[in-house]
N, C-alpha and C. Protein backbone atom coordinates (compact mmCIF):
# COMPACT_ATOMS: atom_id res chain seq x y z
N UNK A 1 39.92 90.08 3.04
CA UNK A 1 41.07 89.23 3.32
C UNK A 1 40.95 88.60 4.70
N UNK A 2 40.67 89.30 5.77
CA UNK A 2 40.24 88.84 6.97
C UNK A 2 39.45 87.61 7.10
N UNK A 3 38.42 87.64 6.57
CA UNK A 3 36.96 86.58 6.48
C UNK A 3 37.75 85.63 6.07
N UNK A 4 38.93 85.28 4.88
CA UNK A 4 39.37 84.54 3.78
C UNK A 4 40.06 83.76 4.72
N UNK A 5 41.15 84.69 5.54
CA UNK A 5 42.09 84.29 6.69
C UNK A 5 41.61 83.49 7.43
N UNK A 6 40.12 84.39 8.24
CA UNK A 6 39.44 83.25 8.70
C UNK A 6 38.94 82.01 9.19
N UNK A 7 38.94 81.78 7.54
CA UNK A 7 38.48 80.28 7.56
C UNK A 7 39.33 79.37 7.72
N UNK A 8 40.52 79.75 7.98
CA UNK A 8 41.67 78.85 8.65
C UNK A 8 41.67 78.57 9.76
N UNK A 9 41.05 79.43 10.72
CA UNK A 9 40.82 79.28 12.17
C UNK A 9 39.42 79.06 12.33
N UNK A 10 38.32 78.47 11.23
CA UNK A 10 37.03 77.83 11.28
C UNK A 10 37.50 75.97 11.21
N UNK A 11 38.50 75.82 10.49
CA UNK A 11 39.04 74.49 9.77
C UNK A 11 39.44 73.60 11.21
N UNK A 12 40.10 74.11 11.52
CA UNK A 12 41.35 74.19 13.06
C UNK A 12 40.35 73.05 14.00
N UNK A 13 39.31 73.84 14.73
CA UNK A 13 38.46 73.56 15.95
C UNK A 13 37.29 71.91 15.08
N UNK A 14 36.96 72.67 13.53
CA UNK A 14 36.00 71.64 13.33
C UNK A 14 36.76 70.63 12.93
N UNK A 15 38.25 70.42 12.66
CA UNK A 15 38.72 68.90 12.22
C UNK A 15 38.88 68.33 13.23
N UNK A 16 39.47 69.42 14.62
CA UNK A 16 40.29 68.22 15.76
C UNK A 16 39.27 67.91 17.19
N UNK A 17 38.45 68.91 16.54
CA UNK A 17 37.23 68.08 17.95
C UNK A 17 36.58 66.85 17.56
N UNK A 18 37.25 66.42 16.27
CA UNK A 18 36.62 65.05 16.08
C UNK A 18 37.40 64.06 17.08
N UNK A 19 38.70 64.58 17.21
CA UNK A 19 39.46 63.90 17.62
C UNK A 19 39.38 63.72 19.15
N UNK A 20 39.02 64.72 19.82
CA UNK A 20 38.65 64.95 20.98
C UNK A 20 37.47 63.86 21.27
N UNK A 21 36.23 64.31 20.19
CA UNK A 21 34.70 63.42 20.52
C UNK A 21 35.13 62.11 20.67
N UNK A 22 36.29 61.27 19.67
CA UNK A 22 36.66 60.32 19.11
C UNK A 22 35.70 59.44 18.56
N UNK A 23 34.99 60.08 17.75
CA UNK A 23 34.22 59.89 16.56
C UNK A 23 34.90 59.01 15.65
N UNK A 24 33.82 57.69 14.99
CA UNK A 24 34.59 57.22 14.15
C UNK A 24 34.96 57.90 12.76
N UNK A 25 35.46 57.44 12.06
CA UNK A 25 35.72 58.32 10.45
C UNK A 25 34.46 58.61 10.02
N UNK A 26 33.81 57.27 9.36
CA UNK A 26 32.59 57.27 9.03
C UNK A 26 31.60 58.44 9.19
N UNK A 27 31.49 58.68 10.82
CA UNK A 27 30.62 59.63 11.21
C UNK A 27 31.03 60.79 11.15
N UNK A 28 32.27 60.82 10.89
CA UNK A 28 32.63 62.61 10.67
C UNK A 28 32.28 63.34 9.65
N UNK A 29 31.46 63.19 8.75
CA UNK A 29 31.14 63.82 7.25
C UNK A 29 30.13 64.61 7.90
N UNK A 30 29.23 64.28 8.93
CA UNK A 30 27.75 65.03 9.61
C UNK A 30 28.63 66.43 10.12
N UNK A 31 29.72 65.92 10.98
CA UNK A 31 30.16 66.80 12.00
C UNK A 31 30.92 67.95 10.90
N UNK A 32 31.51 67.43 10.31
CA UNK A 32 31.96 68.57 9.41
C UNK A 32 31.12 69.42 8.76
N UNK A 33 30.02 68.86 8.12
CA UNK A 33 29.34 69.71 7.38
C UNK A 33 28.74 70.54 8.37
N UNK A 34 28.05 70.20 9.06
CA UNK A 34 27.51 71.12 9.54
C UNK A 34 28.27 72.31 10.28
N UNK A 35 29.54 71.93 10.67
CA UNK A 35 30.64 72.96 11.43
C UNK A 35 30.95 73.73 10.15
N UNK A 36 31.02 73.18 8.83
CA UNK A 36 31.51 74.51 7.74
C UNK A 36 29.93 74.68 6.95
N UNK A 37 29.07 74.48 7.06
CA UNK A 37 27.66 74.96 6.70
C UNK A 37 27.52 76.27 7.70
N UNK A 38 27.80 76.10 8.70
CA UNK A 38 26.71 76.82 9.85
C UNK A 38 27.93 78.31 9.67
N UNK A 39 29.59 78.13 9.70
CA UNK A 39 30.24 79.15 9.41
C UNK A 39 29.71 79.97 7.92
N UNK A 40 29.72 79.11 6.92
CA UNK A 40 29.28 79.86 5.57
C UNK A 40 28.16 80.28 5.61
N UNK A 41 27.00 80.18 6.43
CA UNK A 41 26.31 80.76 6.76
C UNK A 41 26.51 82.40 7.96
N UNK A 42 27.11 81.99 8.82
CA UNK A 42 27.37 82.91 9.35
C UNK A 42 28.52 84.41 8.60
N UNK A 43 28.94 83.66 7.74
CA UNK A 43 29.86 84.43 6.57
C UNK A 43 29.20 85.40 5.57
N UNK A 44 28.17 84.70 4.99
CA UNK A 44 26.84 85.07 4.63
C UNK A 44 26.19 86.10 5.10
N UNK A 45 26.07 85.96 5.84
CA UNK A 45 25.13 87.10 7.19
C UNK A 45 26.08 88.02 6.90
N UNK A 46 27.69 87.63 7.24
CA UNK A 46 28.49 89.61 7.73
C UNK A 46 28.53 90.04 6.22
N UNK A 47 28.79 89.02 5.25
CA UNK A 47 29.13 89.99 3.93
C UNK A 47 27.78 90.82 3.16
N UNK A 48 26.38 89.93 3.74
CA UNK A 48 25.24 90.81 3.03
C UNK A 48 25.00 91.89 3.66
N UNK A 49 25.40 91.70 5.38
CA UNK A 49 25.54 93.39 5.98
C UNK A 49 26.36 94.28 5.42
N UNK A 50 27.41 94.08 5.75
CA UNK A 50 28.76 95.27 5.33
C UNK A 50 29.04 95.11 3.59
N UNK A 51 29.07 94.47 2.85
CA UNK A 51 29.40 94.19 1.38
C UNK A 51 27.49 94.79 0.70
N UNK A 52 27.90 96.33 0.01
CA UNK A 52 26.52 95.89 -0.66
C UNK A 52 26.75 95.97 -2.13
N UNK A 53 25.57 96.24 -3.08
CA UNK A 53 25.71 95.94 -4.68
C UNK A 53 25.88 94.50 -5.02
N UNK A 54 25.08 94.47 -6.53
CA UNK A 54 25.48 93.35 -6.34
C UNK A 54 26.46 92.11 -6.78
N UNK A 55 27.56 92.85 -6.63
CA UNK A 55 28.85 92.09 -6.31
C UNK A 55 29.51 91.71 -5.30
N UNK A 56 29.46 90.62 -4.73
CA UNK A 56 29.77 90.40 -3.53
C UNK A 56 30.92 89.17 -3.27
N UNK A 57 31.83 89.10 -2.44
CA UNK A 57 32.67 87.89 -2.11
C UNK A 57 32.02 86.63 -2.46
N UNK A 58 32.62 85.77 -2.97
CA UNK A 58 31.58 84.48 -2.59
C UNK A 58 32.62 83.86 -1.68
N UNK A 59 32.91 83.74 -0.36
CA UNK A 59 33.58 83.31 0.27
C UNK A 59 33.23 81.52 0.96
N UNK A 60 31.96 81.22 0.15
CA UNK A 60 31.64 79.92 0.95
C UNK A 60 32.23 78.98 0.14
N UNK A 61 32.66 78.70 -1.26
CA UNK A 61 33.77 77.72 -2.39
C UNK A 61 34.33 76.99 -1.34
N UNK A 62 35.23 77.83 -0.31
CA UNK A 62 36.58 77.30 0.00
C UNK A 62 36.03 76.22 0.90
N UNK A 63 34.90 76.67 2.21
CA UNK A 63 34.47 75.94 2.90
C UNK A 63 33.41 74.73 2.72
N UNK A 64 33.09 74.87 1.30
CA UNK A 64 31.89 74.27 0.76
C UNK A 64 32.90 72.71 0.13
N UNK A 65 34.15 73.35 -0.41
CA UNK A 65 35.40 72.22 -0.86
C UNK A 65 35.86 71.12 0.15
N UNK A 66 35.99 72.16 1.28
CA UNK A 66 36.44 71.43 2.47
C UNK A 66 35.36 70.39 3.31
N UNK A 67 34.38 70.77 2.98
CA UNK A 67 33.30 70.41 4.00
C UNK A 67 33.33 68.75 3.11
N UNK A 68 33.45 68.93 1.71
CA UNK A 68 33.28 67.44 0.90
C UNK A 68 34.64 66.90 0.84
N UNK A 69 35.87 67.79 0.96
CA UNK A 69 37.53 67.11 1.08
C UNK A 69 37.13 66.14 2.11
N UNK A 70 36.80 66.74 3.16
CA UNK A 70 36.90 65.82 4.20
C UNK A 70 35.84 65.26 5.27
N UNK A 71 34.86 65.92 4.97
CA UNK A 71 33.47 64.88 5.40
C UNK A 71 33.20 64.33 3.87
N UNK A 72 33.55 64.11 3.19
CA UNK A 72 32.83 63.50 1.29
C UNK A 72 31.34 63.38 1.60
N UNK A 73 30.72 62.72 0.87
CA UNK A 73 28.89 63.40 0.10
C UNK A 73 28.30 63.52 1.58
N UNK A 74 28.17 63.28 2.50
CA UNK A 74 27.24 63.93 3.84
C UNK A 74 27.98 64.92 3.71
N UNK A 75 29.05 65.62 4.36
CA UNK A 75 29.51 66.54 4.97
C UNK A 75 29.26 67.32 3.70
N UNK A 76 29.41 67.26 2.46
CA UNK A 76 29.19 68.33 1.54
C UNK A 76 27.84 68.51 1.09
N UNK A 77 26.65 67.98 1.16
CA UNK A 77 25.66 68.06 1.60
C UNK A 77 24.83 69.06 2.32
N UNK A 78 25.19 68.71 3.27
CA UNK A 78 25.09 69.42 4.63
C UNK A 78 25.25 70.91 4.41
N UNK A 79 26.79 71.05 4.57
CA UNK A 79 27.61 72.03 3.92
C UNK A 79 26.76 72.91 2.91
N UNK A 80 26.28 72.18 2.06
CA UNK A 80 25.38 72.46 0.54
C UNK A 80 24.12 73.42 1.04
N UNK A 81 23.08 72.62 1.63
CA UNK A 81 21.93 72.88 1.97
C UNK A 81 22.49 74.08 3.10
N UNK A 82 22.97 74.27 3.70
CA UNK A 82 23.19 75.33 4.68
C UNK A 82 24.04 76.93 3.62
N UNK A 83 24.61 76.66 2.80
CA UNK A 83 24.71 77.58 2.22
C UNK A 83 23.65 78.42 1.13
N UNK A 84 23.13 77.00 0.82
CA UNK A 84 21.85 77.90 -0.16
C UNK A 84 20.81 77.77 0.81
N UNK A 85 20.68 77.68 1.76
CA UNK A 85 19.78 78.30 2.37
C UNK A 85 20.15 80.05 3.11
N UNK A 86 21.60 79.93 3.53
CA UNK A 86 22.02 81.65 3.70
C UNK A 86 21.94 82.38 2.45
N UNK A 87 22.06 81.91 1.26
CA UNK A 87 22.18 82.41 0.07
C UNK A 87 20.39 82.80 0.02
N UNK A 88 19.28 82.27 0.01
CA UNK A 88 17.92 82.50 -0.17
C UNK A 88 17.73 83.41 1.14
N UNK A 89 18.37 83.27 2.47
CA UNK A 89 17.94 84.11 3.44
C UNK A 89 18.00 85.54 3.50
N UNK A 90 19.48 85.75 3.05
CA UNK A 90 20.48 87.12 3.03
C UNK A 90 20.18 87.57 1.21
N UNK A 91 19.85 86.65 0.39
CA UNK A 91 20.13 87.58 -0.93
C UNK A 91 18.74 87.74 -1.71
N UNK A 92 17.93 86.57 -1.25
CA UNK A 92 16.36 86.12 -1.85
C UNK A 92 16.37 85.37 -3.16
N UNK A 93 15.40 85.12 -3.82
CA UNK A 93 15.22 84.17 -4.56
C UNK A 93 15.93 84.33 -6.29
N UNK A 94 16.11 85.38 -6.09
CA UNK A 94 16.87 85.53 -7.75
C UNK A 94 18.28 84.71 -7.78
N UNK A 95 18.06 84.50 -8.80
CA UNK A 95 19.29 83.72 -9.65
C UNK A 95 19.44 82.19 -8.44
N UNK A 96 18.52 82.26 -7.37
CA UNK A 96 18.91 80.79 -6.58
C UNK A 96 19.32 80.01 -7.59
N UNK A 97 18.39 79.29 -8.68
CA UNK A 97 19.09 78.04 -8.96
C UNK A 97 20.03 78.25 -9.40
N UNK A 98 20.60 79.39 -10.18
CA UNK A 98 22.20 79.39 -11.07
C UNK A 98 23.22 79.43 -9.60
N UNK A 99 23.04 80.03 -8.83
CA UNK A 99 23.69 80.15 -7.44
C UNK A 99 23.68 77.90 -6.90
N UNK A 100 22.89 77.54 -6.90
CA UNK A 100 23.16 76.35 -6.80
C UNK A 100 23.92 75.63 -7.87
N UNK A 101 23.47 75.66 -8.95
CA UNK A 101 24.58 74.91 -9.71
C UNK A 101 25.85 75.54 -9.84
N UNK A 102 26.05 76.70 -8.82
CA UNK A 102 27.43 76.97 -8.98
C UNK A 102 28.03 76.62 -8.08
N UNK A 103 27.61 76.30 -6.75
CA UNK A 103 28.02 75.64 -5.65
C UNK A 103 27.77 74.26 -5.80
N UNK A 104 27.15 74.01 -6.91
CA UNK A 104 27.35 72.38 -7.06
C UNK A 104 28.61 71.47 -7.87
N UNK A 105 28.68 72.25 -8.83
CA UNK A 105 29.94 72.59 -9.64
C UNK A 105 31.18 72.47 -8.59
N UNK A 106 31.39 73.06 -6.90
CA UNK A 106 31.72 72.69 -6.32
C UNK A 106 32.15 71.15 -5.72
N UNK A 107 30.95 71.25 -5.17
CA UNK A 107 30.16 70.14 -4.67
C UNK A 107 31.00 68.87 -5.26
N UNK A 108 30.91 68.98 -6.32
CA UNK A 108 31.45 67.71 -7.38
C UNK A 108 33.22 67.53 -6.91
N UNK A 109 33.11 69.15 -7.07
CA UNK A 109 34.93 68.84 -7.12
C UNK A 109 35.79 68.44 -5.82
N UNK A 110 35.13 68.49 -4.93
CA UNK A 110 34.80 68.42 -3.45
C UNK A 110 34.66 66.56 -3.28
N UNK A 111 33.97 66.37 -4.12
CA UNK A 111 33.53 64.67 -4.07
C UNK A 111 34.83 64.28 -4.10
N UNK A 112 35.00 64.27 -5.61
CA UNK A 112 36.45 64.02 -6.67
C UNK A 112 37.76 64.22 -5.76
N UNK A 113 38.04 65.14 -5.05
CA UNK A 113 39.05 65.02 -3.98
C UNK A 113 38.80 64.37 -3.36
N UNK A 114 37.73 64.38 -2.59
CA UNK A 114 37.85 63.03 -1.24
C UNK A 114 38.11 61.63 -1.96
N UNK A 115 37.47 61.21 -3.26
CA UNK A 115 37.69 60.22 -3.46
C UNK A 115 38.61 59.45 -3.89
N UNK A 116 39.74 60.74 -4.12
CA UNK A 116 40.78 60.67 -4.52
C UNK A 116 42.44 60.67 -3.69
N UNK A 117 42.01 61.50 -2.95
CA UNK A 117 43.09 62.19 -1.81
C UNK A 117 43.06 62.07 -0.45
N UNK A 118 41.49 62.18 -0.05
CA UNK A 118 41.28 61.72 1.34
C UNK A 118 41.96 60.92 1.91
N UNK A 119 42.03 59.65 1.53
CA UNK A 119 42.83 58.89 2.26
C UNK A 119 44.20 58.80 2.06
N UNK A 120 44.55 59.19 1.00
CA UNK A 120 46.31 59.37 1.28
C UNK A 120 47.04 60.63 1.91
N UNK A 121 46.15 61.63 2.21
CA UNK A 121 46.14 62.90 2.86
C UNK A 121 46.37 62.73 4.65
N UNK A 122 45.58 61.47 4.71
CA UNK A 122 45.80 61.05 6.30
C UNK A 122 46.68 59.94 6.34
N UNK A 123 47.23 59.51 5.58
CA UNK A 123 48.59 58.50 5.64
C UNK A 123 50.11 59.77 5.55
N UNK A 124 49.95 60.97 4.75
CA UNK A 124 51.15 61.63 4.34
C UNK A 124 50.64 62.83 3.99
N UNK A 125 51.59 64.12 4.08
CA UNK A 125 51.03 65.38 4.21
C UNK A 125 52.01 65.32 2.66
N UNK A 126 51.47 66.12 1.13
CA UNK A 126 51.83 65.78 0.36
C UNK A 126 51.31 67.01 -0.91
N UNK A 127 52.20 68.22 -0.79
CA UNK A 127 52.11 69.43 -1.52
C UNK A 127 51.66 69.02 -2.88
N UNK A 128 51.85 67.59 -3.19
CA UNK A 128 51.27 68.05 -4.91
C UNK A 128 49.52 67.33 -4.94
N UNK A 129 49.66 66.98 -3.36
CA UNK A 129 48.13 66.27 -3.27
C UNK A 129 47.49 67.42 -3.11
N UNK A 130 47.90 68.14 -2.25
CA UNK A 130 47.21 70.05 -2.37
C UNK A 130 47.29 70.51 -3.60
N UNK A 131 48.32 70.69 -4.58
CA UNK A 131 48.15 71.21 -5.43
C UNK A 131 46.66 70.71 -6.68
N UNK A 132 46.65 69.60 -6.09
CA UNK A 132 45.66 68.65 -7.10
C UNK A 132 44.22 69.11 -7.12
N UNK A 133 44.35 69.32 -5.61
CA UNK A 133 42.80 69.76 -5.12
C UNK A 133 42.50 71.12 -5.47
N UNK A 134 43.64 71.72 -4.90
CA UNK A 134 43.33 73.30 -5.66
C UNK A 134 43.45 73.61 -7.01
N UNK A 135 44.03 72.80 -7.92
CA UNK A 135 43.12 73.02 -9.30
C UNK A 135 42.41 72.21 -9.37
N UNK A 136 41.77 71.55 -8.75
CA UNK A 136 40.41 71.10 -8.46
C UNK A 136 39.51 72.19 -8.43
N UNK A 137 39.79 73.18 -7.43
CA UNK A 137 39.23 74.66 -6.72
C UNK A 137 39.11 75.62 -7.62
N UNK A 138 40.37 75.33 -8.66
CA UNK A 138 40.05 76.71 -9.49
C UNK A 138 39.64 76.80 -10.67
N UNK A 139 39.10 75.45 -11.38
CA UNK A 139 38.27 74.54 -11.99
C UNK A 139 36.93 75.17 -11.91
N UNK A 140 36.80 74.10 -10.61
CA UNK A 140 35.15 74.29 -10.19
C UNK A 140 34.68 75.96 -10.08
N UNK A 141 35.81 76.83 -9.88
CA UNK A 141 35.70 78.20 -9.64
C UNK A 141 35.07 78.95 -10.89
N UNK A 142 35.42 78.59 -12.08
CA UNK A 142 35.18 79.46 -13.34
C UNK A 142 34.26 78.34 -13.94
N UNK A 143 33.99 77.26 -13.76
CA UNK A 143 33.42 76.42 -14.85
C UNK A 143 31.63 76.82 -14.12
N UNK A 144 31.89 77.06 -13.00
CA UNK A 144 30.49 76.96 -12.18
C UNK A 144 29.91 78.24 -12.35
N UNK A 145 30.76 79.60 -12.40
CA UNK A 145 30.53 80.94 -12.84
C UNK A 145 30.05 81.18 -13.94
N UNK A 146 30.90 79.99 -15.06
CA UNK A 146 30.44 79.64 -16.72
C UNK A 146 28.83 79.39 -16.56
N UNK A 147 28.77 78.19 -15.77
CA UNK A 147 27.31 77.83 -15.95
C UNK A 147 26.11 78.37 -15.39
N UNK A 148 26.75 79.62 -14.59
CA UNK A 148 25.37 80.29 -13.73
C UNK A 148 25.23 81.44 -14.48
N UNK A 149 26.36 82.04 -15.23
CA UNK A 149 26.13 83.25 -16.02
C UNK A 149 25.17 82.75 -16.97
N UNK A 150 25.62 81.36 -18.07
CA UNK A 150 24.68 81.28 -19.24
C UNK A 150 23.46 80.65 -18.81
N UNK A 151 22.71 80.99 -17.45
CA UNK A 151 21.35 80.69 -17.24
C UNK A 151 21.01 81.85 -16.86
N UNK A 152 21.38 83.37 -16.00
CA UNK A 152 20.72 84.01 -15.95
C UNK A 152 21.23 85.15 -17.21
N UNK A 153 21.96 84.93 -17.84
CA UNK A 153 22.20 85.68 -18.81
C UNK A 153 23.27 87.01 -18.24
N UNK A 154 23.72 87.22 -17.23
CA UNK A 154 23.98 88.44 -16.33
C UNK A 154 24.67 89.24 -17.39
N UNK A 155 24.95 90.73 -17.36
CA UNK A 155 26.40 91.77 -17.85
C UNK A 155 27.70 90.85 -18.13
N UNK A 156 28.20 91.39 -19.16
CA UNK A 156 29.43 90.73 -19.30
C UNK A 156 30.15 91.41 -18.07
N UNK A 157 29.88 92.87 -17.32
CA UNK A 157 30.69 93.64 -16.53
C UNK A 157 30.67 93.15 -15.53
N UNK A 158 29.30 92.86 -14.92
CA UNK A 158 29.18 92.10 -14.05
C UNK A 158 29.89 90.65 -13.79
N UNK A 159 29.75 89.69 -15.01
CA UNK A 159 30.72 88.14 -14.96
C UNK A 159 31.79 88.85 -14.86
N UNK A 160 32.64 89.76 -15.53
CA UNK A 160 34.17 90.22 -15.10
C UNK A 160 34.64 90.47 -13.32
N UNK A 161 33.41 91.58 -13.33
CA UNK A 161 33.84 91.26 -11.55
C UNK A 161 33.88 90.47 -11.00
N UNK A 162 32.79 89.41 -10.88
CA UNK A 162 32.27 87.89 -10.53
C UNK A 162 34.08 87.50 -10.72
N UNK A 163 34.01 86.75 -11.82
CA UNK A 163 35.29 86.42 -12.18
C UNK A 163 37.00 87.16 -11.30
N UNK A 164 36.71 88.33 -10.98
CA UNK A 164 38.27 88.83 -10.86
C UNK A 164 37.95 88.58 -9.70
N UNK A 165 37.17 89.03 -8.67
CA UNK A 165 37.01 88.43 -7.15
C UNK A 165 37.60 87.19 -7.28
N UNK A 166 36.90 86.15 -7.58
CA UNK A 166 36.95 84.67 -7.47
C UNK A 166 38.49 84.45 -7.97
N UNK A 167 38.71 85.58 -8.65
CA UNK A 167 40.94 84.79 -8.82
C UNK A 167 41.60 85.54 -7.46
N UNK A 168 40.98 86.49 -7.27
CA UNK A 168 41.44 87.68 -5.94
C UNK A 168 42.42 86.54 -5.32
N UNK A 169 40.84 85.62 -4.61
CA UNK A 169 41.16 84.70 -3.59
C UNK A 169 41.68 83.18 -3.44
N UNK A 170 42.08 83.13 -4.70
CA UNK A 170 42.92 81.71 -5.13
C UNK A 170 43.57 81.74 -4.22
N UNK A 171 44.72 82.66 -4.34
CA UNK A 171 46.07 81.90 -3.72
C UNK A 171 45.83 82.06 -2.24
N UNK A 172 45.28 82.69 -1.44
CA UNK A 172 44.57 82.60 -0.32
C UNK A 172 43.94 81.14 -0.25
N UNK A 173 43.37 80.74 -0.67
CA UNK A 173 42.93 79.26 -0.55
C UNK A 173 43.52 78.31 -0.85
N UNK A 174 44.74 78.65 -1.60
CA UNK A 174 46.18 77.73 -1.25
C UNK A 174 46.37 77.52 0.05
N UNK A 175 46.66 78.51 0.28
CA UNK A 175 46.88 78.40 1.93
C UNK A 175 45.78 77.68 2.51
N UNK A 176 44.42 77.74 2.94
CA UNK A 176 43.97 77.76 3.44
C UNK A 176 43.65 75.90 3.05
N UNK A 177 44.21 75.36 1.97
CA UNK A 177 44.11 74.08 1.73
C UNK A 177 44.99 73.43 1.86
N UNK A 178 46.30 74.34 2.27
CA UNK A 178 47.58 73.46 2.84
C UNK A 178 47.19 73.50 4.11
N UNK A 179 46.61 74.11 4.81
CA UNK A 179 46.30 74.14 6.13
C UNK A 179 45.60 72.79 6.88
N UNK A 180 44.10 72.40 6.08
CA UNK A 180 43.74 71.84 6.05
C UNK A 180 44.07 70.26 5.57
N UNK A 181 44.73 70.34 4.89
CA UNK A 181 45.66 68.92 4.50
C UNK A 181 46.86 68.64 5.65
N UNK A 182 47.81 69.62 6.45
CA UNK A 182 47.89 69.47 7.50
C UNK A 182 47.03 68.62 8.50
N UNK A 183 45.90 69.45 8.74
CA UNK A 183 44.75 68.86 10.02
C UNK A 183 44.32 67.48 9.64
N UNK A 184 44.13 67.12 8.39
CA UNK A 184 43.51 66.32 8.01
C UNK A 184 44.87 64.71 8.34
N UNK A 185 45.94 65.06 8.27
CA UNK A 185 47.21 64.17 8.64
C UNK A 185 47.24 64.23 10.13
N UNK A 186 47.00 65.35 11.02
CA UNK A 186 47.55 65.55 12.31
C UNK A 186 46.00 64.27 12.82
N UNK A 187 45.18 64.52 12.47
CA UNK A 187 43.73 64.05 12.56
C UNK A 187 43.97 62.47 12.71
N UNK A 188 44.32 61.86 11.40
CA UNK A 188 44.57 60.44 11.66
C UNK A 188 46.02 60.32 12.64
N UNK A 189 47.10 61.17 12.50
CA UNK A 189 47.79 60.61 13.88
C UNK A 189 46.98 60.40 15.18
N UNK A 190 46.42 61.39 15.87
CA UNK A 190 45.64 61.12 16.84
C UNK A 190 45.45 59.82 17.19
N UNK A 191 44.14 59.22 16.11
CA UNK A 191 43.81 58.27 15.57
C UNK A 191 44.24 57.27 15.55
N UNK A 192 45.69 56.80 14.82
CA UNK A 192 46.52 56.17 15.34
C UNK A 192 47.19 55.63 16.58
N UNK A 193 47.31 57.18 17.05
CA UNK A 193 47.90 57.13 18.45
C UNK A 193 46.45 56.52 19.82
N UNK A 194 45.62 56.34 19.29
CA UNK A 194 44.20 56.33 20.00
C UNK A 194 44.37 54.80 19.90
N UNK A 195 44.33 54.22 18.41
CA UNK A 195 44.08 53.00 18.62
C UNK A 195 45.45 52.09 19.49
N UNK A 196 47.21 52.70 19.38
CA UNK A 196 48.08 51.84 19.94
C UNK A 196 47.47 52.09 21.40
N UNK A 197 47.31 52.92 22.21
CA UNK A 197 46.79 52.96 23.32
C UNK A 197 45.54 52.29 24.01
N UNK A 198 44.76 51.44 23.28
CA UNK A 198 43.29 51.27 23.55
C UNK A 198 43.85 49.56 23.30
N UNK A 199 45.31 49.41 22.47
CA UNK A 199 45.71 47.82 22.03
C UNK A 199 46.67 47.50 23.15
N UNK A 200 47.05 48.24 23.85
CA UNK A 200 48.34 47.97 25.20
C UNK A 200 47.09 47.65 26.28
């Protein structure tokens, strides 16, 4: 629950130092990904230490969502390649590709929001635009589990655990996507407030 919590205070620093850099939009998809790549990696690292067997959190979904909510195809990218690369570092080469198409399965749903919500997310902070994304989240959550089980064939006992983890932390990533839909509004005020100042 901690790690999950977390990633609310990973979200925080990597949306508003854009604002700080004053980076244009455009270029923020690099900066993101790599600020929620390099955490899901580092996430990676504590859960293959302390978490063993092999059932484990998959705690990178939420940040892997976010990294494409709001950097879209660079930032989720990025995001992408930095997780399956902690995933090959910390776990090794089994099941990699079903492990990718399950974070791609992501990936997608991650697109599909930004292309959808992104920009009305930074005009208006808007609970059913969260709600949209997170069954977006919990979509991509079981359909991507669907498609990595029927390639490596795994235990049905095993997909059950897989599976009950991954609902554990839904409503935790409610939160953690109202949070972020927040930052993502406070983000273009800045923004706003950047450009009346730079027009006086």
């Amino acid at each position: 629950v901690e790690l999950v919590l977390g990633q609310i205070e990973i979200v925080e620093p990597v949306e508003l130092r854009h604002a700080r850099l004053e980076l244009p939009v455009e270029r923020r998809g690099l900066h993101v990904g790599l600020g929620m790549g390099v955490a899901t990696f580092i996430i990676a690292w504590f859960v293959a230490e302390h978490m063993k067997g092999p059932v484990k959190l998959n705690l990178s979904i939420d940040l892997l969502l976010l990294a494409s909510l709001i950097g879209g195809w660079r930032g989720g990218l990025v995001c992408l390649g930095l997780a399956q690369l902690a995933r090959l570092v910390f776990s090794g080469p089994n099941y990699f590709l079903a492990a990718t198409v399950d974070h791609g399965v992501v990936l997608l749903s991650g697109w599909w929001a930004h292309a959808h919500f992104h920009a009305a997310m930074r005009e208006r902070f808007s609970l059913r635009m969260v709600a949209a994304v997170w069954g977006a989240r919990v979509v991509a959550t079981f359909v991507g589990l669907g498609l990595a089980q029927a390639m490596v064939n795994a235990p049905a006992e095993l997909v059950w655990q897989w599976a009950a983890l991954r609902a554990l932390v839904l409503p935790l990533s409610l939160g953690v996507l109202i949070v972020a839909a927040l930052l993502i509004r406070l983000d273009a005020q800045i923004d706003q407030q950047r450009q009346r100042e730079h027009e006086l």
